[in-house]
Every structure is written in structure tokens, then in C-alpha cells.
PDB file of N, CA and C in Angstrom:
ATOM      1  N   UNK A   1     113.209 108.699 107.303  1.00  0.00           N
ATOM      2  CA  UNK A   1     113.159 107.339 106.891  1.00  0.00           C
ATOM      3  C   UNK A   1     114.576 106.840 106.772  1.00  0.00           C
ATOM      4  N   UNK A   2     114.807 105.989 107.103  1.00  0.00           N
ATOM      5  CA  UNK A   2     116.488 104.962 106.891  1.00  0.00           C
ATOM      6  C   UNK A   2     116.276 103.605 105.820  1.00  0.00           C
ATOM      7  N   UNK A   3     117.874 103.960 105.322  1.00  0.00           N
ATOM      8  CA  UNK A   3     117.697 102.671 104.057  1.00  0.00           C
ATOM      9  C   UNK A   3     118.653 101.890 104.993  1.00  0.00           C
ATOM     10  N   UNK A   4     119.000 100.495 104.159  1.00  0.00           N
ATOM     11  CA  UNK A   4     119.392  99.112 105.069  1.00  0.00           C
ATOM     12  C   UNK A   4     120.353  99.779 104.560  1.00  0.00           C
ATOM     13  N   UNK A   5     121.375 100.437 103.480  1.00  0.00           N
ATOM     14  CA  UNK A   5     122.777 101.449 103.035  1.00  0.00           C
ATOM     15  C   UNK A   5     122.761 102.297 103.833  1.00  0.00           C
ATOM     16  N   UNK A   6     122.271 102.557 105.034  1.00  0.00           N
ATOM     17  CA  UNK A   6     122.747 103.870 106.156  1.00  0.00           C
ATOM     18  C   UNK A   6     122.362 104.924 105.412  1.00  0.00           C
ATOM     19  N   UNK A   7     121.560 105.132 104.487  1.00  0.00           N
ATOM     20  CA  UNK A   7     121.410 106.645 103.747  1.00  0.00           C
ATOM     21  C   UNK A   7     119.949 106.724 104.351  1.00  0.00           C
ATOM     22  N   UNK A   8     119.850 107.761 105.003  1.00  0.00           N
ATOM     23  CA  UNK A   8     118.903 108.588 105.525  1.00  0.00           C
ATOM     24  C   UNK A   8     118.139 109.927 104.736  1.00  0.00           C
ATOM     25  N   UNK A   9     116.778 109.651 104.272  1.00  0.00           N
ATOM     26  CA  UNK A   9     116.237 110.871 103.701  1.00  0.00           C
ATOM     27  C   UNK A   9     115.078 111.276 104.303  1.00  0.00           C
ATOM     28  N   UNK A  10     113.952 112.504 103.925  1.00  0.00           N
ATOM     29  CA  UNK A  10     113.117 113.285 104.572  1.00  0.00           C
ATOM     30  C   UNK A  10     112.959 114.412 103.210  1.00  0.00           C
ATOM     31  N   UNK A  11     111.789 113.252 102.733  1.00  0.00           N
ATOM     32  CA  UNK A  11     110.979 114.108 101.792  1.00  0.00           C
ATOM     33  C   UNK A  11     109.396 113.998 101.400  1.00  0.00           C
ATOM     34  N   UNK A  12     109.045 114.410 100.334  1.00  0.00           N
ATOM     35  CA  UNK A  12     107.499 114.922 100.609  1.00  0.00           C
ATOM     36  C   UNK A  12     106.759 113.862  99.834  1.00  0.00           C
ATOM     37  N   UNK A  13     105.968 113.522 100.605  1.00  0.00           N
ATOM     38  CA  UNK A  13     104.885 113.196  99.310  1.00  0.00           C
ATOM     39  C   UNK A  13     105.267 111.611  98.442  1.00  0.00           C
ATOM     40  N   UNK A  14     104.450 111.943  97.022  1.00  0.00           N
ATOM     41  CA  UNK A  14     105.123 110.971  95.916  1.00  0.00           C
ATOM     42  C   UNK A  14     106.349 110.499  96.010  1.00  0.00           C
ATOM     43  N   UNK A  15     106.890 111.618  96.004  1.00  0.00           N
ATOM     44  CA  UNK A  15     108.573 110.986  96.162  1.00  0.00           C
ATOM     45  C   UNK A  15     109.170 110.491  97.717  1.00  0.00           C
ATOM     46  N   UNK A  16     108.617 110.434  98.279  1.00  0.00           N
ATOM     47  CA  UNK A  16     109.374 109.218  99.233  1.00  0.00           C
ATOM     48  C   UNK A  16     108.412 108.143  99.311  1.00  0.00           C
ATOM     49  N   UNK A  17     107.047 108.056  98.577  1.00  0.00           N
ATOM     50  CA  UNK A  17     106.787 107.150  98.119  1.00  0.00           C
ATOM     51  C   UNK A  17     107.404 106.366  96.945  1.00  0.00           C
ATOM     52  N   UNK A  18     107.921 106.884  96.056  1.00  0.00           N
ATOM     53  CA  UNK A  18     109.007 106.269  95.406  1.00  0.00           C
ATOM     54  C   UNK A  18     110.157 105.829  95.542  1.00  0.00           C
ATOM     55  N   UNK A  19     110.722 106.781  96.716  1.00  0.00           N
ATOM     56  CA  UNK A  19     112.063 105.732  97.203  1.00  0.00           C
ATOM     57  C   UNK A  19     111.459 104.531  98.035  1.00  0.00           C
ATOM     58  N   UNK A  20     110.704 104.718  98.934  1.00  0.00           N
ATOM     59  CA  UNK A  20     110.002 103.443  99.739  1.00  0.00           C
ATOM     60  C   UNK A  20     109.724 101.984  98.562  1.00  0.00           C
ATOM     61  N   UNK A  21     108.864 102.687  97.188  1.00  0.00           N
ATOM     62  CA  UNK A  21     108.998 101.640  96.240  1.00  0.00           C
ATOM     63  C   UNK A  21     110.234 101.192  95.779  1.00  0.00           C
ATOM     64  N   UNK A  22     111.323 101.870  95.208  1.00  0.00           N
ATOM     65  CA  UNK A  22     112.305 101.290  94.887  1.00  0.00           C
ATOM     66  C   UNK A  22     113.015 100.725  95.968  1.00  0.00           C
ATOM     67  N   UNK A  23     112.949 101.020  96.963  1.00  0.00           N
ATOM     68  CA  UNK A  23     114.287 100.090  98.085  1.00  0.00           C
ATOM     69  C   UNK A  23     113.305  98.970  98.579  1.00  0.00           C
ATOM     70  N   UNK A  24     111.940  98.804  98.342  1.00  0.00           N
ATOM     71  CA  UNK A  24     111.044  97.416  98.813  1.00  0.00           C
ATOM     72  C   UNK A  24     111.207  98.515 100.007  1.00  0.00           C
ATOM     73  N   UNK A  25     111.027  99.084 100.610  1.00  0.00           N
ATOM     74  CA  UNK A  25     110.041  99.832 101.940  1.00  0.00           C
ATOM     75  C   UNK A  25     108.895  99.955 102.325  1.00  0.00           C
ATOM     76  N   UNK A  26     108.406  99.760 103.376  1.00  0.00           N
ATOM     77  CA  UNK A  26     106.541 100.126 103.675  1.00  0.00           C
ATOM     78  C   UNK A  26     106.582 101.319 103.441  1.00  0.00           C
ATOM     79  N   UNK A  27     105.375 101.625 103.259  1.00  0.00           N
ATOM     80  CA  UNK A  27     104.627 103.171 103.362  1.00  0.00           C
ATOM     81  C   UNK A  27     103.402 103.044 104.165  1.00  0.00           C
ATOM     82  N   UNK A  28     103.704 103.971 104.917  1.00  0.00           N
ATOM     83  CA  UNK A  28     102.814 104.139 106.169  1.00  0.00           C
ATOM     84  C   UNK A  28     102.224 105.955 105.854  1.00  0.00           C
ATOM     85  N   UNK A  29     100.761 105.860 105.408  1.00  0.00           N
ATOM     86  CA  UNK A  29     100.131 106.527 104.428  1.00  0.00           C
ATOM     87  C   UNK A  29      99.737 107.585 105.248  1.00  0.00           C
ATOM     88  N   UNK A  30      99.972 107.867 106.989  1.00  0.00           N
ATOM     89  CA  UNK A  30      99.845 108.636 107.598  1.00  0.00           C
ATOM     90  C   UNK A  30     100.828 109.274 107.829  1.00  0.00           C
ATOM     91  N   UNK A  31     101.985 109.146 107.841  1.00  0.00           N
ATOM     92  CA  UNK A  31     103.870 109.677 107.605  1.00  0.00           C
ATOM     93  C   UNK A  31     103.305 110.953 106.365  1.00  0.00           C
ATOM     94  N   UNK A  32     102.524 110.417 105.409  1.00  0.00           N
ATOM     95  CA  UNK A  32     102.641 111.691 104.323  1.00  0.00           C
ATOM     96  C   UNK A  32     101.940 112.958 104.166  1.00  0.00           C
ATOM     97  N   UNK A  33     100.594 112.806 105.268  1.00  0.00           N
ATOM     98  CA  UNK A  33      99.394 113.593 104.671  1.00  0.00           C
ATOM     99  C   UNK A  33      99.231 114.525 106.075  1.00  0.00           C
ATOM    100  N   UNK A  34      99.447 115.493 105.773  1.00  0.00           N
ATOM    101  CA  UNK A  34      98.967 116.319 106.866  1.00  0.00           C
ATOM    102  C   UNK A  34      96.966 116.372 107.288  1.00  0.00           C
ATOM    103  N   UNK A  35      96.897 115.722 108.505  1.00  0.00           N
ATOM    104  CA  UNK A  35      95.460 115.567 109.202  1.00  0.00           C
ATOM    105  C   UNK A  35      94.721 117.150 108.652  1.00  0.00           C
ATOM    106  N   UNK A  36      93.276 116.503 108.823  1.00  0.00           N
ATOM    107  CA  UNK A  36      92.811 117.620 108.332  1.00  0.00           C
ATOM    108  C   UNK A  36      91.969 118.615 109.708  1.00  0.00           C
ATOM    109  N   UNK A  37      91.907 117.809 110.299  1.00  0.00           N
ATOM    110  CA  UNK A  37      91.549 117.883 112.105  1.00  0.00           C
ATOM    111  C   UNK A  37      92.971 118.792 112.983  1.00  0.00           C
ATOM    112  N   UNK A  38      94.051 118.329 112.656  1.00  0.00           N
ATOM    113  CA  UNK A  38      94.506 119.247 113.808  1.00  0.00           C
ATOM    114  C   UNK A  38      95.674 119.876 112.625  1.00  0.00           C
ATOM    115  N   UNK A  39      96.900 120.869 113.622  1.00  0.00           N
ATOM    116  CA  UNK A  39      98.235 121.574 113.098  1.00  0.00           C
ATOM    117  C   UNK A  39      99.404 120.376 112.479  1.00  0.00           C
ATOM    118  N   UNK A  40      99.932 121.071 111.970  1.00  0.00           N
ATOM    119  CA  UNK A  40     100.941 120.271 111.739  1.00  0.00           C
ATOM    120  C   UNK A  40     102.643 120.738 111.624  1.00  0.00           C
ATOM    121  N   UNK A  41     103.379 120.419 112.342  1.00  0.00           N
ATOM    122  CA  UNK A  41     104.517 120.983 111.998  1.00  0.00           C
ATOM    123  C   UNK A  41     105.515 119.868 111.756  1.00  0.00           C
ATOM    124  N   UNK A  42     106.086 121.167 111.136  1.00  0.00           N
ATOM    125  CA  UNK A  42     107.158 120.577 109.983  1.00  0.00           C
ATOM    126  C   UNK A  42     109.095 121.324 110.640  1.00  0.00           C
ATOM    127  N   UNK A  43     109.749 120.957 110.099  1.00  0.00           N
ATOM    128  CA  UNK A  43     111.224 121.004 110.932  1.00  0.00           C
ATOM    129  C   UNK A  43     111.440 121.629 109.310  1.00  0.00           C
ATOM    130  N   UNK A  44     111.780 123.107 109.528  1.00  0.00           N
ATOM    131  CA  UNK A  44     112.596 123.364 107.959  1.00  0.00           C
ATOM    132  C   UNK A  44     114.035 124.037 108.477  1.00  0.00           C
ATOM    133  N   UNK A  45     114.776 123.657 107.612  1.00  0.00           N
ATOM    134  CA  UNK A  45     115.906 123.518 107.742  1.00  0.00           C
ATOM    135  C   UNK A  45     117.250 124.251 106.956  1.00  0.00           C
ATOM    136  N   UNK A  46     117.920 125.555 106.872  1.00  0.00           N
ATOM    137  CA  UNK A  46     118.612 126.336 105.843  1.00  0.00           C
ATOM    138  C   UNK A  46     119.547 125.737 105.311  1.00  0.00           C
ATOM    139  N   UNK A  47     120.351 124.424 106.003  1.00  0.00           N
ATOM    140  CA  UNK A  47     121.431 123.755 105.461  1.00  0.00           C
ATOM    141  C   UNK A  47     122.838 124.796 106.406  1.00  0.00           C
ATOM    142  N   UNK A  48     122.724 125.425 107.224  1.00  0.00           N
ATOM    143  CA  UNK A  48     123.944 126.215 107.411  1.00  0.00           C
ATOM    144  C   UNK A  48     124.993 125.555 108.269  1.00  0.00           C
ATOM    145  N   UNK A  49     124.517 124.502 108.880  1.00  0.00           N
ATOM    146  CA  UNK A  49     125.606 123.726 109.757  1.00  0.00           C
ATOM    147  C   UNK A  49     124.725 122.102 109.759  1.00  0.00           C
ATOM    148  N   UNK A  50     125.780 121.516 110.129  1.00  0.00           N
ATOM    149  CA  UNK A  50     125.211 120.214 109.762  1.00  0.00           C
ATOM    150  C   UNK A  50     124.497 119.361 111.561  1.00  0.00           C
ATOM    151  N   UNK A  51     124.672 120.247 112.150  1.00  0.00           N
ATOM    152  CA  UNK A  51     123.986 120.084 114.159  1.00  0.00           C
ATOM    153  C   UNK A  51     122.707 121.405 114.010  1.00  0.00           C
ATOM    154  N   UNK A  52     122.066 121.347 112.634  1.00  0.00           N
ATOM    155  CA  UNK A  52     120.564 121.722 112.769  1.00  0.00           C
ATOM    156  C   UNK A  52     120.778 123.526 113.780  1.00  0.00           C
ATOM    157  N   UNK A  53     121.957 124.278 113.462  1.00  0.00           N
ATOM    158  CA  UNK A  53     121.667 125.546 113.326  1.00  0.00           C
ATOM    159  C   UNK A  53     120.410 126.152 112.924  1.00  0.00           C
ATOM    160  N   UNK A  54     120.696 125.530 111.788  1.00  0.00           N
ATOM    161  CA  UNK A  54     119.130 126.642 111.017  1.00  0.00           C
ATOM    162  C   UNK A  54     117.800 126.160 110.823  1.00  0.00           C
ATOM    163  N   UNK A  55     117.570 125.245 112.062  1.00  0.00           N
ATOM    164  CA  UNK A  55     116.738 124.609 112.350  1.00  0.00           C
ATOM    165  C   UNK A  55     115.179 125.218 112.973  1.00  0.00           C
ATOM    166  N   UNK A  56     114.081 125.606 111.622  1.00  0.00           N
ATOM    167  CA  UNK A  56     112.889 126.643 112.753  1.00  0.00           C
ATOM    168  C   UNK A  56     111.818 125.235 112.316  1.00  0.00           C
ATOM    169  N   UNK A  57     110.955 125.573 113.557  1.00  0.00           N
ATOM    170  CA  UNK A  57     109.860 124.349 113.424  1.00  0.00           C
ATOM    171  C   UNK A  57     108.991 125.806 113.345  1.00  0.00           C
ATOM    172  N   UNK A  58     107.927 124.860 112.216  1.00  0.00           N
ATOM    173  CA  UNK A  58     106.997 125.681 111.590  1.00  0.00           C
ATOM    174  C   UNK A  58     105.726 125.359 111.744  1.00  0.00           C
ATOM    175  N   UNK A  59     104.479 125.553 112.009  1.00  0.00           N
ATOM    176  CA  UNK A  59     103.102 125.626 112.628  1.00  0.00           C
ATOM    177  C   UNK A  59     102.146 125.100 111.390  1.00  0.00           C
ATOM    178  N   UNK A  60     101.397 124.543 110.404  1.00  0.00           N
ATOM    179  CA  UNK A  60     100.789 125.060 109.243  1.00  0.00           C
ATOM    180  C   UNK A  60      98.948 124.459 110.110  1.00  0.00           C
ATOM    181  N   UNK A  61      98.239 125.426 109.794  1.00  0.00           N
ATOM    182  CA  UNK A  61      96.947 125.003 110.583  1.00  0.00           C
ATOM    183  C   UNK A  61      96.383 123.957 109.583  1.00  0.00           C
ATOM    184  N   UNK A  62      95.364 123.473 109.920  1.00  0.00           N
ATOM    185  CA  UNK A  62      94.844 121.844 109.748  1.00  0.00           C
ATOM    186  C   UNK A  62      94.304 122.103 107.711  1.00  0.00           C
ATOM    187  N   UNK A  63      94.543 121.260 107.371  1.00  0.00           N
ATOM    188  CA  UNK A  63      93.912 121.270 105.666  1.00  0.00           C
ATOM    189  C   UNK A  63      93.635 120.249 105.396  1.00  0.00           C
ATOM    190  N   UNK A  64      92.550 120.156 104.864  1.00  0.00           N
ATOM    191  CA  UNK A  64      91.788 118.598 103.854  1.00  0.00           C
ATOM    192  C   UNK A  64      92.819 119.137 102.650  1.00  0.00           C
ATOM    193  N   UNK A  65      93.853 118.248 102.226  1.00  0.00           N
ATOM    194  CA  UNK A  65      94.624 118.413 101.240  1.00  0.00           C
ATOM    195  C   UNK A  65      93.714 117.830 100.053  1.00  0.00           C
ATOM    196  N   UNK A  66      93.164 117.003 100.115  1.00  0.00           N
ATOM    197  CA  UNK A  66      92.285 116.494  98.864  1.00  0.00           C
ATOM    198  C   UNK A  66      91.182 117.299  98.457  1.00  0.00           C
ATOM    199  N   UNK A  67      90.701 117.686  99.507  1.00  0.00           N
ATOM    200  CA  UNK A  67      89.668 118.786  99.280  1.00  0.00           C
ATOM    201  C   UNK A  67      90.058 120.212  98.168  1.00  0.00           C
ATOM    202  N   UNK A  68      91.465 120.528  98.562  1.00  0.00           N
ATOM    203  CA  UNK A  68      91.683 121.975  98.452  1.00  0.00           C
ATOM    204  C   UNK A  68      92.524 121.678  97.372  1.00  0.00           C
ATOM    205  N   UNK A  69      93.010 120.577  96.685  1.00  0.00           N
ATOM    206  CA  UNK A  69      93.809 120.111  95.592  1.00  0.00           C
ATOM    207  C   UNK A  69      92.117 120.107  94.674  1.00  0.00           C
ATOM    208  N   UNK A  70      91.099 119.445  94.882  1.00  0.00           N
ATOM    209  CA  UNK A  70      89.803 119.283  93.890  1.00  0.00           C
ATOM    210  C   UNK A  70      89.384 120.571  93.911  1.00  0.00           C
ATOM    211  N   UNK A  71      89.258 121.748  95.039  1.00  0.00           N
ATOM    212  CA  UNK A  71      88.510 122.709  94.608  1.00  0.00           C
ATOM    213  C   UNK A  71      89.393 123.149  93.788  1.00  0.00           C
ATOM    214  N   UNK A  72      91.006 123.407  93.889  1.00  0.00           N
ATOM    215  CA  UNK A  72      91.661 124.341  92.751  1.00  0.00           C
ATOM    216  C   UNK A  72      91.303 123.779  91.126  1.00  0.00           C
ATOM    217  N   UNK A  73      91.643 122.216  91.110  1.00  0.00           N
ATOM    218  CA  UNK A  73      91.309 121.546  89.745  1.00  0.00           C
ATOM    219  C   UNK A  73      89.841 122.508  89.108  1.00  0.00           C
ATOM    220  N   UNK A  74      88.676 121.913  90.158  1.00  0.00           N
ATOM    221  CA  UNK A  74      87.519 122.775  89.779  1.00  0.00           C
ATOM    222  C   UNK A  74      87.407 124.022  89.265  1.00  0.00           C
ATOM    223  N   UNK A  75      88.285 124.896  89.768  1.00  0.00           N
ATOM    224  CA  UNK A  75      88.534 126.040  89.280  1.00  0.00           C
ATOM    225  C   UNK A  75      88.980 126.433  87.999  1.00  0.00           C
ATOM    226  N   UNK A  76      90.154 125.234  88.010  1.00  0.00           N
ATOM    227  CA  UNK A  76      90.790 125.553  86.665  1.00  0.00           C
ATOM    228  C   UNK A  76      89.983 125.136  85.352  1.00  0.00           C
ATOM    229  N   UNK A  77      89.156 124.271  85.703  1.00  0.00           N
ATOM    230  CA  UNK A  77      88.222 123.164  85.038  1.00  0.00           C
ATOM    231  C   UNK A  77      87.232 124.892  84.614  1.00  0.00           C
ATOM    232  N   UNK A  78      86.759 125.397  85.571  1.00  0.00           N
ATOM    233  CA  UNK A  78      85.667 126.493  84.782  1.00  0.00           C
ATOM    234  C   UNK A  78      86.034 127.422  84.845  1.00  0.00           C
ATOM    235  N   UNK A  79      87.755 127.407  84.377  1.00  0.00           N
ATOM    236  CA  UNK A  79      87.702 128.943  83.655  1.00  0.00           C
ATOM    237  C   UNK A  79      88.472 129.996  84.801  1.00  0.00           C
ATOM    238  N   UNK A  80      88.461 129.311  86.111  1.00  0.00           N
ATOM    239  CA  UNK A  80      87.955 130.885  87.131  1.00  0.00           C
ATOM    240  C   UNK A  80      89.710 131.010  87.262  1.00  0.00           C
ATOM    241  N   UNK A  81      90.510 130.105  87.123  1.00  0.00           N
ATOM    242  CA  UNK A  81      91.831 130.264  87.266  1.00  0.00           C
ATOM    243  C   UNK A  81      93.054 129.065  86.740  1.00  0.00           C
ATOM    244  N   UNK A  82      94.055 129.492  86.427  1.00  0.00           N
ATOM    245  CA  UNK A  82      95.280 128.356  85.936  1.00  0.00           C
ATOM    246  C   UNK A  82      95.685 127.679  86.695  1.00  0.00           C
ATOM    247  N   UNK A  83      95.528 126.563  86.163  1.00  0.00           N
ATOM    248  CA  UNK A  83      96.461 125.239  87.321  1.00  0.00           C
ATOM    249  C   UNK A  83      97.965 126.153  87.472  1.00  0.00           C
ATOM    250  N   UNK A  84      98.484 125.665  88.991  1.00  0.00           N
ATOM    251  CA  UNK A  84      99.540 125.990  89.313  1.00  0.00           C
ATOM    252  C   UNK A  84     101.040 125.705  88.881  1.00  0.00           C
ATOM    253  N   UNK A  85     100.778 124.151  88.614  1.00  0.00           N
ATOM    254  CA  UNK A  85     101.848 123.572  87.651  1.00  0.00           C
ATOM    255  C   UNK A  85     101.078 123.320  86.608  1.00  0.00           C
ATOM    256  N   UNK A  86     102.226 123.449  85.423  1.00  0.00           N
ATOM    257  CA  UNK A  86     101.761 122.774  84.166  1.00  0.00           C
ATOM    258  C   UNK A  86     102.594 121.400  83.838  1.00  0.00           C
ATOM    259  N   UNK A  87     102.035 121.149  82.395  1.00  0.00           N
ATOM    260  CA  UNK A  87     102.585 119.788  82.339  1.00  0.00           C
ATOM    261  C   UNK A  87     104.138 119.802  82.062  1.00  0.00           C
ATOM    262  N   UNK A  88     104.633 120.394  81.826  1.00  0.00           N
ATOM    263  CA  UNK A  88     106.347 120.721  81.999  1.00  0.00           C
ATOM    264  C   UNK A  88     106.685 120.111  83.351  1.00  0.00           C
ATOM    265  N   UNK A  89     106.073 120.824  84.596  1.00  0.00           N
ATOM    266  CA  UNK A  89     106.576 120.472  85.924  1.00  0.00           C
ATOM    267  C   UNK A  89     106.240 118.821  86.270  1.00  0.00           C
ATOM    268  N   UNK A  90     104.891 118.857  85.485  1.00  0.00           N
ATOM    269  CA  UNK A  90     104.778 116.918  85.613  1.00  0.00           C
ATOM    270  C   UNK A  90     105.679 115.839  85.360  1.00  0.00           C
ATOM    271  N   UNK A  91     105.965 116.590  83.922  1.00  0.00           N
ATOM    272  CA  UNK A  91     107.012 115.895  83.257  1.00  0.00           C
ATOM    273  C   UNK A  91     108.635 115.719  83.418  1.00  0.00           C
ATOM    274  N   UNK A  92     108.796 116.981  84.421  1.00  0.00           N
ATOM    275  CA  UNK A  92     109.818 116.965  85.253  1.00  0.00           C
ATOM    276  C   UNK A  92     110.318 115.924  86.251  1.00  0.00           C
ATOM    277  N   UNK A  93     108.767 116.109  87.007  1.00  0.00           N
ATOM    278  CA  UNK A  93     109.113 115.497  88.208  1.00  0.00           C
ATOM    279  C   UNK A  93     108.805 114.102  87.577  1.00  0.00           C
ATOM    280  N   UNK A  94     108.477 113.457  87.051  1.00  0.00           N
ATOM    281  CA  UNK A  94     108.538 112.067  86.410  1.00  0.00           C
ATOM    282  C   UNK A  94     109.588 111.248  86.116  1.00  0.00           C
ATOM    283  N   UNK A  95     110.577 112.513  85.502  1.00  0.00           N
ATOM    284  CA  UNK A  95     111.724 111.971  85.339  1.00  0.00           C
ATOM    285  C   UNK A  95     112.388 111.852  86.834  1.00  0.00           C
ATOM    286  N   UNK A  96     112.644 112.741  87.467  1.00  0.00           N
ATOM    287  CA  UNK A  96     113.480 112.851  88.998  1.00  0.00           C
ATOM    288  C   UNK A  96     112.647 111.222  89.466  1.00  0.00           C
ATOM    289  N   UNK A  97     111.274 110.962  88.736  1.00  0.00           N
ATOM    290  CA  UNK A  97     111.107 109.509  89.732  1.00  0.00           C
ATOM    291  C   UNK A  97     111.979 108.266  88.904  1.00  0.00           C
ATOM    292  N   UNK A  98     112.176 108.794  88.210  1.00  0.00           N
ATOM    293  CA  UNK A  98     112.405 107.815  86.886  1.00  0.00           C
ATOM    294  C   UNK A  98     113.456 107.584  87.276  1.00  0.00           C
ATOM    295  N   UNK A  99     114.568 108.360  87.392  1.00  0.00           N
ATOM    296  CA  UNK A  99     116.402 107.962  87.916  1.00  0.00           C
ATOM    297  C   UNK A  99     116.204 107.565  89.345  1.00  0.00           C
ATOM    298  N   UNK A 100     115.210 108.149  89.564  1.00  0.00           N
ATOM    299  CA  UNK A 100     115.131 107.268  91.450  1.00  0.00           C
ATOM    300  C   UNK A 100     114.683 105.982  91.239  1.00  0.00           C
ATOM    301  N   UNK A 101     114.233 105.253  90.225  1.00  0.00           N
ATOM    302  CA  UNK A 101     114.443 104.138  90.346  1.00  0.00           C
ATOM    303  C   UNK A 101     115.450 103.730  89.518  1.00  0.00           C
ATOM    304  N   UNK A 102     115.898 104.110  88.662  1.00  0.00           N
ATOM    305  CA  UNK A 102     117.277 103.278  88.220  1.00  0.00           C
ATOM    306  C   UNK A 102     118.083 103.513  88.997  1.00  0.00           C
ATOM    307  N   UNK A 103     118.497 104.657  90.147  1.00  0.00           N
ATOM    308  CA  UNK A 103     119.254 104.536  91.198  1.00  0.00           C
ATOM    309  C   UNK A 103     119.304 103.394  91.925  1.00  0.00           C
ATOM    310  N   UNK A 104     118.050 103.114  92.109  1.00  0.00           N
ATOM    311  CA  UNK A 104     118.023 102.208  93.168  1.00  0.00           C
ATOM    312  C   UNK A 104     118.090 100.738  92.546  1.00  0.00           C
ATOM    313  N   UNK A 105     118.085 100.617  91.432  1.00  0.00           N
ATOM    314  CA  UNK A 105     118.074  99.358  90.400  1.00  0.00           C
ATOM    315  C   UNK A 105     120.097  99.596  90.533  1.00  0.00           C
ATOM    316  N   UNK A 106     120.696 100.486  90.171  1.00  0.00           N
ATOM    317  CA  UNK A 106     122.067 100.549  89.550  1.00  0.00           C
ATOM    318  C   UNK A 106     122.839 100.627  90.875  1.00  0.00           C
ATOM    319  N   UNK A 107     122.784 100.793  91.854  1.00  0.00           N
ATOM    320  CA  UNK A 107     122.784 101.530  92.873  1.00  0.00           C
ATOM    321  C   UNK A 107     124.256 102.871  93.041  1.00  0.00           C
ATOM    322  N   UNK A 108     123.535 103.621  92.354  1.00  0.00           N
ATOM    323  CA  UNK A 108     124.994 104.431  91.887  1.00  0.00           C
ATOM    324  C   UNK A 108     123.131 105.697  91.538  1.00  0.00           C
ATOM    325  N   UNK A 109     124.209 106.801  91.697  1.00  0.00           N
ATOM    326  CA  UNK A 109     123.603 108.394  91.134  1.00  0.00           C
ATOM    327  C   UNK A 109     122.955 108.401  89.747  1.00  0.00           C
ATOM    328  N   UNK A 110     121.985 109.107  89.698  1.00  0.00           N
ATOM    329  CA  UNK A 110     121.672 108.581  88.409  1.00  0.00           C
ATOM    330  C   UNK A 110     121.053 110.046  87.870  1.00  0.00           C
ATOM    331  N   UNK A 111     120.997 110.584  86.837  1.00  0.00           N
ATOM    332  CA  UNK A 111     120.369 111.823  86.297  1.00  0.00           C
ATOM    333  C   UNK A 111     119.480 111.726  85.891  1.00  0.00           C
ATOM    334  N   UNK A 112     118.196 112.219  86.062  1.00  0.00           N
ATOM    335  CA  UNK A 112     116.977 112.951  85.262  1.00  0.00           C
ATOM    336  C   UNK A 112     117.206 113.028  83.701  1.00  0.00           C
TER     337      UNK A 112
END
């Protein structure tokens, strides 16, 4: 995704739905969700040179993400196992949205 500031990011989920909200950006709701019909790959990346050295494209086979996010809830709901995050990690990542928008309100770095 590109901002009208030349800053370029590539992230998951909620959170580049939140930068899209704070800079006034569309969200195009198929950019986020991996199909549940076919593969999907993804570009991961080690950081070791900045011309995509450590560049492996990765395969992940097809998932109903909503599906397999409700059966785990269900699970945790009767007992059969612990949610994966707890509310610590919620409350984490709330904040990381939280300075992403005063970033983008201040337009300067902003801390959690």
C-alpha cells in the first residue's frame, strides 16, 4: 500500500486497516483475507539486504479464516481448549492502534 508521504507499508489484517483509516485510505476487503477456495502466497522476507535477498514466497493452502477463528472460540467456549491470545495481547495490540492514529493525527512517531 502507498501513502500520498511516499511511505510505503505491507501489513496484516486490522492493522492496515487502521493505517488505511487514519491516512483517509480505501480498503479493499479482498487485499486482506486469504480466499477460502484456492492457495495463497505470501512474500516473507528476513530483512538481510534491502534488493529482497531474503526474499522466499510461501504456499499456505486455502482456509475459511472465519470458520476456523469460530471453531477455535467454540472450543475455548466448552472447555476443550485456551484461547490463543489473551486479553494482555488485545490490549496490546490496541494500543499499537492507538499511536497509529495519533501518528497519523501528529504526523511524527508515536509510542504505544
Amino acid at each position: 500500500m502507498s501513502r500520498s508521504r511516499g511511505v510505503v507499508s505491507q501489513t496484516s489484517g486490522s492493522l492496515t486497516r487502521a493505517l488505511d483509516a487514519a491516512s483517509g485510505g480505501e480498503c479493499d476487503p479482498k487485499r486482506f483475507n486469504a480466499p477460502a477456495d484456492a492457495p495463497t502466497r505470501i512474500l516473507v522476507d528476513d530483512g538481510r539486504d534491502l534488493s529482497g535477498g531474503g526474499r522466499e514466497a510461501v504456499e499456505l493452502p486455502p482456509v475459511d479464516q472465519y470458520t476456523a477463528q469460530g471453531d477455535a472460540f467454540s472450543r475455548a467456549v466448552l472447555g476443550e481448549r485456551p484461547l490463543e491470545w489473551g486479553i494482555d495481547d488485545a490490549i496490546l495490540n490496541m494500543r499499537v492502534i492507538d499511536a497509529l492514529f495519533r501518528s497519523a493525527r501528529s504526523e511524527r512517531w508515536e509510542r504505544p
